[in-house]
C-alpha atoms as a PDB file:
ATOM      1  CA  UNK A   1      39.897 -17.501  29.692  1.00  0.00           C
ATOM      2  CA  UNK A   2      40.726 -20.564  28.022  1.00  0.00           C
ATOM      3  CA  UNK A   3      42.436 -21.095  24.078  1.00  0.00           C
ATOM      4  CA  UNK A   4      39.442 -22.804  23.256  1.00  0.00           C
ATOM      5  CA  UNK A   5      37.052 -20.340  25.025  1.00  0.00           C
ATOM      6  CA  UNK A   6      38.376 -17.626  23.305  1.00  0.00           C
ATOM      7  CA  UNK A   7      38.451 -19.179  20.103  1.00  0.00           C
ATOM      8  CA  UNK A   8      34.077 -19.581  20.200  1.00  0.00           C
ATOM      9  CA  UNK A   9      34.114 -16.285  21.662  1.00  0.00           C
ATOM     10  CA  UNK A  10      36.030 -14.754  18.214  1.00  0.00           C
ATOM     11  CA  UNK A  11      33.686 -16.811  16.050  1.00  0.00           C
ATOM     12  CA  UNK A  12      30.686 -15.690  18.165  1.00  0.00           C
ATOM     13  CA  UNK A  13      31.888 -12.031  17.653  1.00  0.00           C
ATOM     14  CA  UNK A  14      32.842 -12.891  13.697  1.00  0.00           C
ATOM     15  CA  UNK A  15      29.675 -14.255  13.076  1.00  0.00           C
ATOM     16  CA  UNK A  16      27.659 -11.002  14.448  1.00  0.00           C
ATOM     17  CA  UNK A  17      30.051  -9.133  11.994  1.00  0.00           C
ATOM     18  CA  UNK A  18      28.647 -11.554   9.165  1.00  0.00           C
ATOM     19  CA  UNK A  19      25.080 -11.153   9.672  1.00  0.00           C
ATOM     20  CA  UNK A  20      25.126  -7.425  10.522  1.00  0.00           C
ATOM     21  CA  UNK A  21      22.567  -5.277   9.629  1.00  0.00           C
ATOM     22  CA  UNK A  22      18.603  -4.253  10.517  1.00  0.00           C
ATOM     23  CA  UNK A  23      15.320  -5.915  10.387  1.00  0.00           C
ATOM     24  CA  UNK A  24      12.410  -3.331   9.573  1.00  0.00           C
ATOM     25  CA  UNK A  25       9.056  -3.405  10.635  1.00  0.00           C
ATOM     26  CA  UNK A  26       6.503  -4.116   8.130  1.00  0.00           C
ATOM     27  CA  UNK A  27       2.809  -2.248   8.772  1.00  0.00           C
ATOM     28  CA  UNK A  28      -0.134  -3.198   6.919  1.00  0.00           C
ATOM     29  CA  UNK A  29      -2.081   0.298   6.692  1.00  0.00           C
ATOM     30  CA  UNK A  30      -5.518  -0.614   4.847  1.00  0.00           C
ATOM     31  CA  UNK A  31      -6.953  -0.997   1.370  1.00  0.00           C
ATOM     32  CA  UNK A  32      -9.406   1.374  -0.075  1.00  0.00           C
ATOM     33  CA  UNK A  33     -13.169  -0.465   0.303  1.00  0.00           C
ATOM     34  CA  UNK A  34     -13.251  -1.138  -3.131  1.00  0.00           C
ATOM     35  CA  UNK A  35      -9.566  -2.598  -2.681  1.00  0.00           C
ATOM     36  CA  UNK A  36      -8.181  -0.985  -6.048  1.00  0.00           C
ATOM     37  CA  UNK A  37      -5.218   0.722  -3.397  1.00  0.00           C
ATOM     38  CA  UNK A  38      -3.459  -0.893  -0.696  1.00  0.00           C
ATOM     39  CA  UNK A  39      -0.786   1.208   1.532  1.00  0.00           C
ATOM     40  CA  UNK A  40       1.790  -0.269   3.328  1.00  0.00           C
ATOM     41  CA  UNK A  41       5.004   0.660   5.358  1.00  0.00           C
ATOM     42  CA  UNK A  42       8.053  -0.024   6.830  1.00  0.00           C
ATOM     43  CA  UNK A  43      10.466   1.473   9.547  1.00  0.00           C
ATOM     44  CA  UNK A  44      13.429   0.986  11.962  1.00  0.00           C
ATOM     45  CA  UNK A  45      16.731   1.998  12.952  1.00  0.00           C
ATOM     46  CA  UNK A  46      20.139   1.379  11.139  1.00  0.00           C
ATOM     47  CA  UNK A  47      23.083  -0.297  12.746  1.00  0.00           C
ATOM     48  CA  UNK A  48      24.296   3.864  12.472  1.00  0.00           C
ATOM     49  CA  UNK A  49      21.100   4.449  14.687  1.00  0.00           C
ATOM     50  CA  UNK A  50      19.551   6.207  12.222  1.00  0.00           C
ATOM     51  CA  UNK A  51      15.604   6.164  12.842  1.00  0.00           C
ATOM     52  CA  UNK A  52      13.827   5.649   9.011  1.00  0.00           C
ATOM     53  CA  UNK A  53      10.651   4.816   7.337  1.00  0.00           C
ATOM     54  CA  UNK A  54       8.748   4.704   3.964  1.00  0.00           C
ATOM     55  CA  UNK A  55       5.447   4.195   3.190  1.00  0.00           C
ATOM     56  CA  UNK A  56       4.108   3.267  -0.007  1.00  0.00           C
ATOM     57  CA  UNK A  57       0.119   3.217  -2.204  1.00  0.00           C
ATOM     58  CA  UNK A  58      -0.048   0.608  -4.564  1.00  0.00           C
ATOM     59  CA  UNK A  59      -2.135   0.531  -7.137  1.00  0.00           C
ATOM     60  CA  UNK A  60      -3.483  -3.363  -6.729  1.00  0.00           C
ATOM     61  CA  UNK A  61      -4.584  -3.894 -10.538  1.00  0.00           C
ATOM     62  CA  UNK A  62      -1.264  -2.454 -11.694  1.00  0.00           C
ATOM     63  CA  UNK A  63       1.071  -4.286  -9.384  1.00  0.00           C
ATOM     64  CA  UNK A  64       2.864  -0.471  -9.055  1.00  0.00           C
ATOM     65  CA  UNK A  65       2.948   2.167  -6.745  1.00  0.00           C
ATOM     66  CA  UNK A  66       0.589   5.188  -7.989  1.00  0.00           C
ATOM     67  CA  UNK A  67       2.178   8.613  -8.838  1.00  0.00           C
ATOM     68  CA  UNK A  68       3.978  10.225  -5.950  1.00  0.00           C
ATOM     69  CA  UNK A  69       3.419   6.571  -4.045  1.00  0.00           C
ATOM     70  CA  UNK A  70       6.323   6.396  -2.364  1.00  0.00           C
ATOM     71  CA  UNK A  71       7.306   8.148   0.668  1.00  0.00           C
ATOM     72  CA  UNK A  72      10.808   7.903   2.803  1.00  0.00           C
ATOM     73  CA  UNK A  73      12.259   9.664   5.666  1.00  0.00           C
ATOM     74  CA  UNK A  74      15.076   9.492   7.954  1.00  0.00           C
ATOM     75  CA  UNK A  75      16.532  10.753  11.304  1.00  0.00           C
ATOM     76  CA  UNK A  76      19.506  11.842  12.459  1.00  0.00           C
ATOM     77  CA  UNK A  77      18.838  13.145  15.320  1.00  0.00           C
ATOM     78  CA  UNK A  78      19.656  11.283  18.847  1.00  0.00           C
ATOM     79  CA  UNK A  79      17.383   8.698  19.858  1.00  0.00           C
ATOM     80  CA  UNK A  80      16.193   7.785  23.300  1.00  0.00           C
ATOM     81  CA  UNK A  81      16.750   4.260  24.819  1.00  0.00           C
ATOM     82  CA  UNK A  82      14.441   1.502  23.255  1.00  0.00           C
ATOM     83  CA  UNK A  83      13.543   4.134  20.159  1.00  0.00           C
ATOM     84  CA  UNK A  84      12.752   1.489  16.795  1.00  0.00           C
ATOM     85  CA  UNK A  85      11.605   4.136  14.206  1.00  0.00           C
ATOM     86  CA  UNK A  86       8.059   4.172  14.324  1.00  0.00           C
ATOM     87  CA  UNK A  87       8.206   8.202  15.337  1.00  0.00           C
ATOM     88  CA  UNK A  88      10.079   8.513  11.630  1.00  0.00           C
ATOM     89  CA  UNK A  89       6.970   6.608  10.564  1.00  0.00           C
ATOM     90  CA  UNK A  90       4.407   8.576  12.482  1.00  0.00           C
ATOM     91  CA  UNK A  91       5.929  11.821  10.934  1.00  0.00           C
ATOM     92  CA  UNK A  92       5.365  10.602   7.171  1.00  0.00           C
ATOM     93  CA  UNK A  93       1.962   9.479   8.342  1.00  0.00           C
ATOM     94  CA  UNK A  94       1.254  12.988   9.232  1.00  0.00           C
ATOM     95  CA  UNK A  95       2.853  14.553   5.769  1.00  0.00           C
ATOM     96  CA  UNK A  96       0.844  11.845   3.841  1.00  0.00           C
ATOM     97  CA  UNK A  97      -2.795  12.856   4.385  1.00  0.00           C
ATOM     98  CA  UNK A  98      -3.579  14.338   0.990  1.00  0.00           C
ATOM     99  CA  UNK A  99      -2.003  10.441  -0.637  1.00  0.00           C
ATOM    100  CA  UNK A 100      -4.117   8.757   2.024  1.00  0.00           C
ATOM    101  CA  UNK A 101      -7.511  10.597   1.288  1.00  0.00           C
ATOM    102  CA  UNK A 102      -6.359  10.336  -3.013  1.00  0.00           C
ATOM    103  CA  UNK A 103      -6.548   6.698  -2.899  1.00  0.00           C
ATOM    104  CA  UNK A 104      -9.389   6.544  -0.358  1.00  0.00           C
ATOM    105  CA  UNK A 105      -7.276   4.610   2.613  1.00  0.00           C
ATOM    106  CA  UNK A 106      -9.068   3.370   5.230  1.00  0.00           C
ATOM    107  CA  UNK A 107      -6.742   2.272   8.001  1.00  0.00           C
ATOM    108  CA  UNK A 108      -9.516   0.196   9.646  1.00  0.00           C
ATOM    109  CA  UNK A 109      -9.689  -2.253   6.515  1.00  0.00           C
ATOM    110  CA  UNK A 110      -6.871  -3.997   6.834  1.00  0.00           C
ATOM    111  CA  UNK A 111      -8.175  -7.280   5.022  1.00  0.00           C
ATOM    112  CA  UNK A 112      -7.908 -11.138   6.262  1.00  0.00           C
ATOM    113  CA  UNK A 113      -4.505 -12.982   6.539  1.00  0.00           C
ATOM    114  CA  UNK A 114      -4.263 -16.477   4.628  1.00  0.00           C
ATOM    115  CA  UNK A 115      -0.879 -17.262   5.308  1.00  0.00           C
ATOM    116  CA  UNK A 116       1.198 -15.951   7.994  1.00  0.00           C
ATOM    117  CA  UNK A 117       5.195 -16.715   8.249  1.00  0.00           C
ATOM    118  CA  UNK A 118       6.048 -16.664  11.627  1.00  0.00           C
ATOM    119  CA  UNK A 119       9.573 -15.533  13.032  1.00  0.00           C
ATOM    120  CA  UNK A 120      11.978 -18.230  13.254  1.00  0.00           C
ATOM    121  CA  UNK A 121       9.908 -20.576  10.878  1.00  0.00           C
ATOM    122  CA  UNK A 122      11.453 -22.156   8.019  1.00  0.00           C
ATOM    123  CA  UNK A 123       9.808 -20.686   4.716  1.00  0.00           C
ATOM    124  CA  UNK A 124       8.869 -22.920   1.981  1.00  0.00           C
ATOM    125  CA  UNK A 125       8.706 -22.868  -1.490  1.00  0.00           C
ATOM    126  CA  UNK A 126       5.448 -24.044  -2.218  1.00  0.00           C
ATOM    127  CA  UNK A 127       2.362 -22.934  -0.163  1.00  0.00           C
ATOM    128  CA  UNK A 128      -0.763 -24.961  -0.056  1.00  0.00           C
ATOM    129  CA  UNK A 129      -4.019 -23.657   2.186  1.00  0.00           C
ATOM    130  CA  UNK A 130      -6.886 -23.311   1.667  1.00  0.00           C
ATOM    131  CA  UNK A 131      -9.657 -19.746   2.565  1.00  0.00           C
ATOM    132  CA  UNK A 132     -12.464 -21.216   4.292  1.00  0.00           C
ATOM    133  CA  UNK A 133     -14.233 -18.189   4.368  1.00  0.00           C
ATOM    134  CA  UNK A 134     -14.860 -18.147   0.481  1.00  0.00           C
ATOM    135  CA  UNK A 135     -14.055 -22.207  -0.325  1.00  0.00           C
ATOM    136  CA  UNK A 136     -11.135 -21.203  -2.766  1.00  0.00           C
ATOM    137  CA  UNK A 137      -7.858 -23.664  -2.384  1.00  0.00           C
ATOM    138  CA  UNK A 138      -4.421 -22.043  -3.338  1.00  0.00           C
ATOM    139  CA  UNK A 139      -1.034 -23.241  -4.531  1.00  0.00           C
ATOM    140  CA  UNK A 140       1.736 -20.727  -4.534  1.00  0.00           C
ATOM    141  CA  UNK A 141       5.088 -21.018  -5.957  1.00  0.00           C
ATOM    142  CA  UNK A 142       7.972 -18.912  -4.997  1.00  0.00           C
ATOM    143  CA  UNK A 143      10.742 -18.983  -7.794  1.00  0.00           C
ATOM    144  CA  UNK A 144      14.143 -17.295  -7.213  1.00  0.00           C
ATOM    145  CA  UNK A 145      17.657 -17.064  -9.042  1.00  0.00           C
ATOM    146  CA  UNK A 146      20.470 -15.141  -7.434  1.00  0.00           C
ATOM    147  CA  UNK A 147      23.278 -14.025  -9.969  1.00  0.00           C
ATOM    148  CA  UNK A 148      26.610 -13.171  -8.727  1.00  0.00           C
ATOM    149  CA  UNK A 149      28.099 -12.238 -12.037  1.00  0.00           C
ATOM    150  CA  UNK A 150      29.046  -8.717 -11.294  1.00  0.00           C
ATOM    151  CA  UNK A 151      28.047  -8.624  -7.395  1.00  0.00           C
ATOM    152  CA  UNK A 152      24.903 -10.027  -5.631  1.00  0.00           C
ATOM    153  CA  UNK A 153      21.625  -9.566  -7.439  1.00  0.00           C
ATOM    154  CA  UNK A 154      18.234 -11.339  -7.188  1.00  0.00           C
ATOM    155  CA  UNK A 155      14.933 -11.932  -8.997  1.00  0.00           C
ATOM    156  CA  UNK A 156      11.817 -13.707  -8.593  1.00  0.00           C
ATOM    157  CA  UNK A 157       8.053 -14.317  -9.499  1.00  0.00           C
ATOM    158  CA  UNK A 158       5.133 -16.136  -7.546  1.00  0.00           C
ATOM    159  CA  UNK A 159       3.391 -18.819  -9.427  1.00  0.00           C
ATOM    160  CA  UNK A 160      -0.072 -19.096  -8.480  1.00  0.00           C
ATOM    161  CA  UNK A 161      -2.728 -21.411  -8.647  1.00  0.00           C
ATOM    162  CA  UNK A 162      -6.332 -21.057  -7.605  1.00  0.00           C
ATOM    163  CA  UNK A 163      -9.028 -23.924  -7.525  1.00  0.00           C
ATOM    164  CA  UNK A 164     -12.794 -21.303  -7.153  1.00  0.00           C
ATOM    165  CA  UNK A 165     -15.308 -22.535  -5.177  1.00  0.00           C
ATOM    166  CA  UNK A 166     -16.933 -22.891  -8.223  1.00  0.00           C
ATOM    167  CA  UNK A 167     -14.735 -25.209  -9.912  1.00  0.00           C
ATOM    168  CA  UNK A 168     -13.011 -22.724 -11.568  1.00  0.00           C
ATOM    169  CA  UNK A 169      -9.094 -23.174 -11.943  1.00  0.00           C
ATOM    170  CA  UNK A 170      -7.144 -19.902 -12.512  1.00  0.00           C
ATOM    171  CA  UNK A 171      -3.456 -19.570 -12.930  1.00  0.00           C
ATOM    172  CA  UNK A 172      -1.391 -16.639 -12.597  1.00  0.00           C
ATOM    173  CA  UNK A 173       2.181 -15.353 -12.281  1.00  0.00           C
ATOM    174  CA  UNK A 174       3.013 -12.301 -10.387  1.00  0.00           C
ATOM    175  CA  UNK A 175       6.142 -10.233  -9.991  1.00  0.00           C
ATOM    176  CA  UNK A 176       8.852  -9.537 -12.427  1.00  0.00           C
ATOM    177  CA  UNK A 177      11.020 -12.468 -13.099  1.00  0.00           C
ATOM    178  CA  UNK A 178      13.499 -11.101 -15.305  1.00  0.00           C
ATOM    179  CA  UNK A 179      14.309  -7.871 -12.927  1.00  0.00           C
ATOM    180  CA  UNK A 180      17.388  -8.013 -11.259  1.00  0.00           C
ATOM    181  CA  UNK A 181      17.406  -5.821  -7.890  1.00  0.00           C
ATOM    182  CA  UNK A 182      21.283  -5.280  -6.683  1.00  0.00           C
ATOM    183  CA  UNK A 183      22.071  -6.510  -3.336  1.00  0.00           C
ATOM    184  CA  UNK A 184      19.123  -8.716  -3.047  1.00  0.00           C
ATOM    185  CA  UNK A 185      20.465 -12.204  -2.020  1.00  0.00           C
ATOM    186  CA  UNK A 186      16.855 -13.576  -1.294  1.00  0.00           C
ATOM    187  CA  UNK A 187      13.255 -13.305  -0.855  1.00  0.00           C
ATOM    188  CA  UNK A 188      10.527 -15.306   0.918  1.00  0.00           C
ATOM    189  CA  UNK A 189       6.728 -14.681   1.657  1.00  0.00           C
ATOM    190  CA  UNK A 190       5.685 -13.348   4.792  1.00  0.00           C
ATOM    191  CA  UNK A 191       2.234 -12.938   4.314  1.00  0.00           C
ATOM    192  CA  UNK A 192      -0.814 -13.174   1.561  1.00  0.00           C
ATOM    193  CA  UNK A 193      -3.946 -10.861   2.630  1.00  0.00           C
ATOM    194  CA  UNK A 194      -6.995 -10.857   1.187  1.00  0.00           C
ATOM    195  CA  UNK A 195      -8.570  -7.157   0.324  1.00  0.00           C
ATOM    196  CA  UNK A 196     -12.036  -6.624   2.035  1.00  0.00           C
ATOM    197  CA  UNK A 197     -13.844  -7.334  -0.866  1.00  0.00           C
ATOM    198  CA  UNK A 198     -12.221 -10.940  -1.462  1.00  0.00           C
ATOM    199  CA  UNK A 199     -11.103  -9.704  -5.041  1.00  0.00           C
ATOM    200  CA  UNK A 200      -7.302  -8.604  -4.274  1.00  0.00           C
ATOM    201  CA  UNK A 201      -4.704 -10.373  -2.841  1.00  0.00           C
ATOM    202  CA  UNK A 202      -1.468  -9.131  -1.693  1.00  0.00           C
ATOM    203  CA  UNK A 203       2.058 -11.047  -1.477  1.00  0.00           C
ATOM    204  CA  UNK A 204       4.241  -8.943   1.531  1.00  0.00           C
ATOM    205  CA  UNK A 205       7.510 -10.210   0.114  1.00  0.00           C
ATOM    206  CA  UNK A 206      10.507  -9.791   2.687  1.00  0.00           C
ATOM    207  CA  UNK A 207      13.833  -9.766   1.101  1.00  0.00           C
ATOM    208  CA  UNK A 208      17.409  -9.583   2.460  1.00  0.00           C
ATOM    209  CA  UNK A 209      19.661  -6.593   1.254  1.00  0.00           C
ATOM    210  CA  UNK A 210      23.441  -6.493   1.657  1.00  0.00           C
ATOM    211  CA  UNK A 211      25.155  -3.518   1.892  1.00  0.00           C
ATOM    212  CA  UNK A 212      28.544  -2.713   3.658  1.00  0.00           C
ATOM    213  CA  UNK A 213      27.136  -2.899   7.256  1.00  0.00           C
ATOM    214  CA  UNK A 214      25.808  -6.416   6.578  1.00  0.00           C
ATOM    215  CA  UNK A 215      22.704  -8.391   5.379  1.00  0.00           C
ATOM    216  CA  UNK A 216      19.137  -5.834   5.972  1.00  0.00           C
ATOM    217  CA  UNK A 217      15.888  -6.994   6.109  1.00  0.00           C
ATOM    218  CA  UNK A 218      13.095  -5.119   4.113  1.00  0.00           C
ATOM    219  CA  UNK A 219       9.433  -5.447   2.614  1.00  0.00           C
ATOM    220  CA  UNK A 220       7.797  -5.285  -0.665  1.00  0.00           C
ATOM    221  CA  UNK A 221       4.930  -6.413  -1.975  1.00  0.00           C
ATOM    222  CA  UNK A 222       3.424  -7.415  -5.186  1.00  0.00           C
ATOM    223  CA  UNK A 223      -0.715  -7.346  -5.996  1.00  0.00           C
ATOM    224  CA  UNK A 224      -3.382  -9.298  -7.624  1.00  0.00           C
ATOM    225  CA  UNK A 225      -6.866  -7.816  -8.475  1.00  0.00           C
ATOM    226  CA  UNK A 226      -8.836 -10.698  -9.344  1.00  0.00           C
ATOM    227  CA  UNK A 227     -12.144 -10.845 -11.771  1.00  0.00           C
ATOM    228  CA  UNK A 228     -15.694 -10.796  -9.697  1.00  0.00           C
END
């Protein structure tokens, strides 16, 4: 091997050091029909091959999770060849019946995506589409500060702007801007769904956590119940 082949082969192997970590899988798992609750989840495997999941009920008018919401599990046991978590997933599924009837679930209404961010696109700021199924046009605005004052931290809040098919112009913000989550360096939108009833929306937010093992990928999301 060559000085300079060995040289891009030690920043090759430096930079998979740098950007370490996992990617979860997000999993849209309905709304109720009257699209008050929306339950989502998330699994994978860590770079420790640890298989683990959560799954979460939101309350959509709240923008919170509702009481005993949020689920996690993890494990430690081997895992066979091409494993990526979903069985960790599967298992809190199968814990989770008595949250999933409480909140009426139905994993069959999954609602309509308006914006999709597709892997290895560059996100943007701003978003402007517009629903042709109900004639509404939408302007959302992602707004983000990262503080490194006493290690990395994050916050952000959507800005959002909708012109009715009735002429109507309505104006929200959504999120928390002032909370600062530790180890976030950054978020961007990877989808907005409509509920089944075209009064919710929600924003899957994917944000990037560090930790020791590098820079992890994982899913939130924040909730709008809008007026009939």
């Amino acid at each position: 091997m060559t000085k300079r082949s060995a040289l891009v082969a030690v920043l090759l192997f430096c930079a998979g050091l740098l950007f370490a970590g996992d990617v979860a899988n997000f999993v849209n798992l309905g709304f109720s029909p009257d699209s008050k609750y929306f339950m989502f989840a998330q699994y994978g495997v860590t770079q420790n091959m640890v298989a683990y999941a959560g799954l979460y009920a939101v309350d959509v008018a709240h923008d919170r999770f509702v009481p005993d919401g949020e689920r996690s599990g993890r494990y430690r046991g081997a895992l066979a060849p091409g494993e990526d978590g979903r069985g960790e997933l599967y298992n809190l599924l199968a814990s989770s019946g008595a949250l999933t009837r409480r909140c009426e679930i139905n994993h069959l209404l999954i609602g309509r995506v308006l914006y999709l961010l597709l892997d290895g696109q560059q996100p943007k700021a701003k978003l402007e589409f517009r629903d042709f199924q109900t004639g509404n046009d939408y302007s959302v605005t992602l707004n983000q500060f990262e503080y490194t004052d006493s290690g990395v931290s994050s916050s952000f809040s959507i800005e959002l702007k909708i012109h009715t098919a009735k002429g109507k112009n309505l104006h929200f913000t959504i999120g928390l801007p002032g909370y600062r989550r530790p180890g976030v360096e950054n978020y961007r939108i990877r989808q907005i769904i409509a509920g089944p009833n075209n009064r919710s929306l929600v924003f899957v937010i994917q944000k990037q956590e560090k930790d020791k093992d590098g820079v992890n990928v994982r899913y939130m999301v924040d909730t709008l119940l809008l007026d009939p």
